[in-house]
Protein backbone atom coordinates (compact mmCIF):
# COMPACT_ATOMS: atom_id res chain seq x y z
CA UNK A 1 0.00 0.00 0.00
CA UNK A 2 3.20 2.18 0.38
CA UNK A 3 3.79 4.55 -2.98
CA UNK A 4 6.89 4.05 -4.68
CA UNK A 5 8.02 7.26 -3.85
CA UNK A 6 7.83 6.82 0.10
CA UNK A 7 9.77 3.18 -0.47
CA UNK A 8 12.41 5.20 -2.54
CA UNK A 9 12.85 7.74 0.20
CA UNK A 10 12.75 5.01 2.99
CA UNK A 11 15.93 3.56 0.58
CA UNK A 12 17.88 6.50 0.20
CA UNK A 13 17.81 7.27 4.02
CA UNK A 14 18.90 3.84 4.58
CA UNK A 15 22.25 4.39 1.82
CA UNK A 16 22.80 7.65 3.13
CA UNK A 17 23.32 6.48 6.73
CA UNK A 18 25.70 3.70 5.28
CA UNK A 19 27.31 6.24 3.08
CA UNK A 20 28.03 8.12 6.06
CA UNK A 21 29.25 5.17 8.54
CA UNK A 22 31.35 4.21 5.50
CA UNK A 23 33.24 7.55 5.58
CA UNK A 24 34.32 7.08 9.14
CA UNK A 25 35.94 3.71 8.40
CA UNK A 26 39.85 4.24 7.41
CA UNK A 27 41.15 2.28 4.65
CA UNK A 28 37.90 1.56 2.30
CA UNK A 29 36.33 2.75 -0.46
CA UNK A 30 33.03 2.89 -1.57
CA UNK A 31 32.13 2.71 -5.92
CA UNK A 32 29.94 4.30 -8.12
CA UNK A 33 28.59 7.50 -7.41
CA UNK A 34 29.05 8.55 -3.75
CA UNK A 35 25.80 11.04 -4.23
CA UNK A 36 22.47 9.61 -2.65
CA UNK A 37 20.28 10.90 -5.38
CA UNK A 38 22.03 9.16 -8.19
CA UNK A 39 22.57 5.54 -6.17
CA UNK A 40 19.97 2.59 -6.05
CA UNK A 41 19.82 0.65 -2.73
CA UNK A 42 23.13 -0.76 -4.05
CA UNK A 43 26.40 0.18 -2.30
CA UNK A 44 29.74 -1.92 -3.69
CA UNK A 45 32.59 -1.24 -1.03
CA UNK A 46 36.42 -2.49 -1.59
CA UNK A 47 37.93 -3.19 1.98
CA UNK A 48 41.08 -4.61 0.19
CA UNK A 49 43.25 -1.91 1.82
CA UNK A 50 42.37 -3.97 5.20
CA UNK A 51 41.45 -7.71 4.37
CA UNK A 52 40.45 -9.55 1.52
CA UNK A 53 37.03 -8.62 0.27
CA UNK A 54 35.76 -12.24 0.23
CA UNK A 55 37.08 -12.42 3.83
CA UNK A 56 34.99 -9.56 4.85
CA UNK A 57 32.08 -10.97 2.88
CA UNK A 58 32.34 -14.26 4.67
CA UNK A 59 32.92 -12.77 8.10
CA UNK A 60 29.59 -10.98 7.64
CA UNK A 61 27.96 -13.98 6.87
CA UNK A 62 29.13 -16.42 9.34
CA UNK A 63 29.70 -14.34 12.40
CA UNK A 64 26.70 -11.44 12.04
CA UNK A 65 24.63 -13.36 9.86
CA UNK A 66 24.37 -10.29 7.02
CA UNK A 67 24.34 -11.44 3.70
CA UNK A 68 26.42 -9.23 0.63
CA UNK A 69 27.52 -10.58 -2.40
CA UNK A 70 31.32 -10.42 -3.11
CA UNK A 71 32.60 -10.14 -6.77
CA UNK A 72 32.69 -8.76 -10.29
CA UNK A 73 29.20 -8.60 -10.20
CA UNK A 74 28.77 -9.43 -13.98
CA UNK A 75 30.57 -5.99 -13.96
CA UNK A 76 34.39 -6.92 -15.10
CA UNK A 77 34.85 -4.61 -16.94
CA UNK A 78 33.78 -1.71 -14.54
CA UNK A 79 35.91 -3.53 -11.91
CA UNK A 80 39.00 -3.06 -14.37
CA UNK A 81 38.17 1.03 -14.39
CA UNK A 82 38.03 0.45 -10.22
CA UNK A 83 41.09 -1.07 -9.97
CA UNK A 84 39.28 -4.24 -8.30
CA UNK A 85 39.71 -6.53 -11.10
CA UNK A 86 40.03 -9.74 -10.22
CA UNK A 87 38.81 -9.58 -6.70
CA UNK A 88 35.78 -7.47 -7.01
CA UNK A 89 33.67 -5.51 -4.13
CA UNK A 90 31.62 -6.38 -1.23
CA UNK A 91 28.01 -5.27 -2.38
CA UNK A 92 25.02 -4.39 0.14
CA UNK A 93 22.27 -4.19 -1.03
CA UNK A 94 19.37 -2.30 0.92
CA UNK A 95 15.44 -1.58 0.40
CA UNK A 96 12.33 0.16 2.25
CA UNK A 97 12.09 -3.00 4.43
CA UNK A 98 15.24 -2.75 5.99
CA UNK A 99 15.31 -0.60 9.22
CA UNK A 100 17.91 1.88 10.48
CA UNK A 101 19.20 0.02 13.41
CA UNK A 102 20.15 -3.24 10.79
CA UNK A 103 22.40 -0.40 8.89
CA UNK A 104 24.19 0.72 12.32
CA UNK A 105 24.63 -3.06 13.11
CA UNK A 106 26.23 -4.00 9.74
CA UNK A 107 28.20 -0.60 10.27
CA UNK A 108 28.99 -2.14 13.93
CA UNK A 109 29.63 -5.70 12.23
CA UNK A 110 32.55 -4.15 9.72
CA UNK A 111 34.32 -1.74 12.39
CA UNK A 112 34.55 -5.42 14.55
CA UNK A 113 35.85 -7.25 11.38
CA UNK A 114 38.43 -4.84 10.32
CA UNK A 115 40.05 -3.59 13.33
């Protein structure tokens, strides 16, 4: 019964505030377009300055239980422009059902892994 436009506003919240954790986390970096108007509820992040990306991706999964998806994505050749080819990028993926507390504990989650 929720419009489109309220679940697209619930979304962009929900990047913004893992835009912004993301920014306080030394030694990673987010791709694609940093700006919350041009992103879907997409964000791919390299950690490979810190630990293996599939490492990370893993760690999420086993010991927090939050699922990403680690790779090229069926994007190599965007990778190759990154600099993340072969080893791709962790990818989160978020939508109006998700609530802000999960972002804060995935935030919480990565700041345990890497550190």
């Amino acid at each position: 019964r929720e419009g489109s436009a309220a679940r697209h506003a619930k979304e962009e919240a929900l990047v913004v505030r893992f835009l912004a954790g993301l920014k306080q986390i030394e030694g990673i970096r987010g791709l694609g377009p940093q700006q919350s108007a041009r992103k879907v509820g997409l964000v791919s992040v390299d950690f490979t300055a810190r630990q293996d990306n599939a490492v990370v991706s893993d760690r999420l999964a086993t010991d927090y239980g939050i699922l990403t998806r680690c790779g090229l994505h069926c994007a190599p050749n965007a990778h190759k422009t990154y600099g993340t080819f072969p080893q791709g990028s962790v990818r989160f993926s978020f939508n109006s059902t998700n609530a802000p507390e999960e972002i804060d504990f995935a935030l919480d989650a990565l700041h345990k892994i890497l550190f």
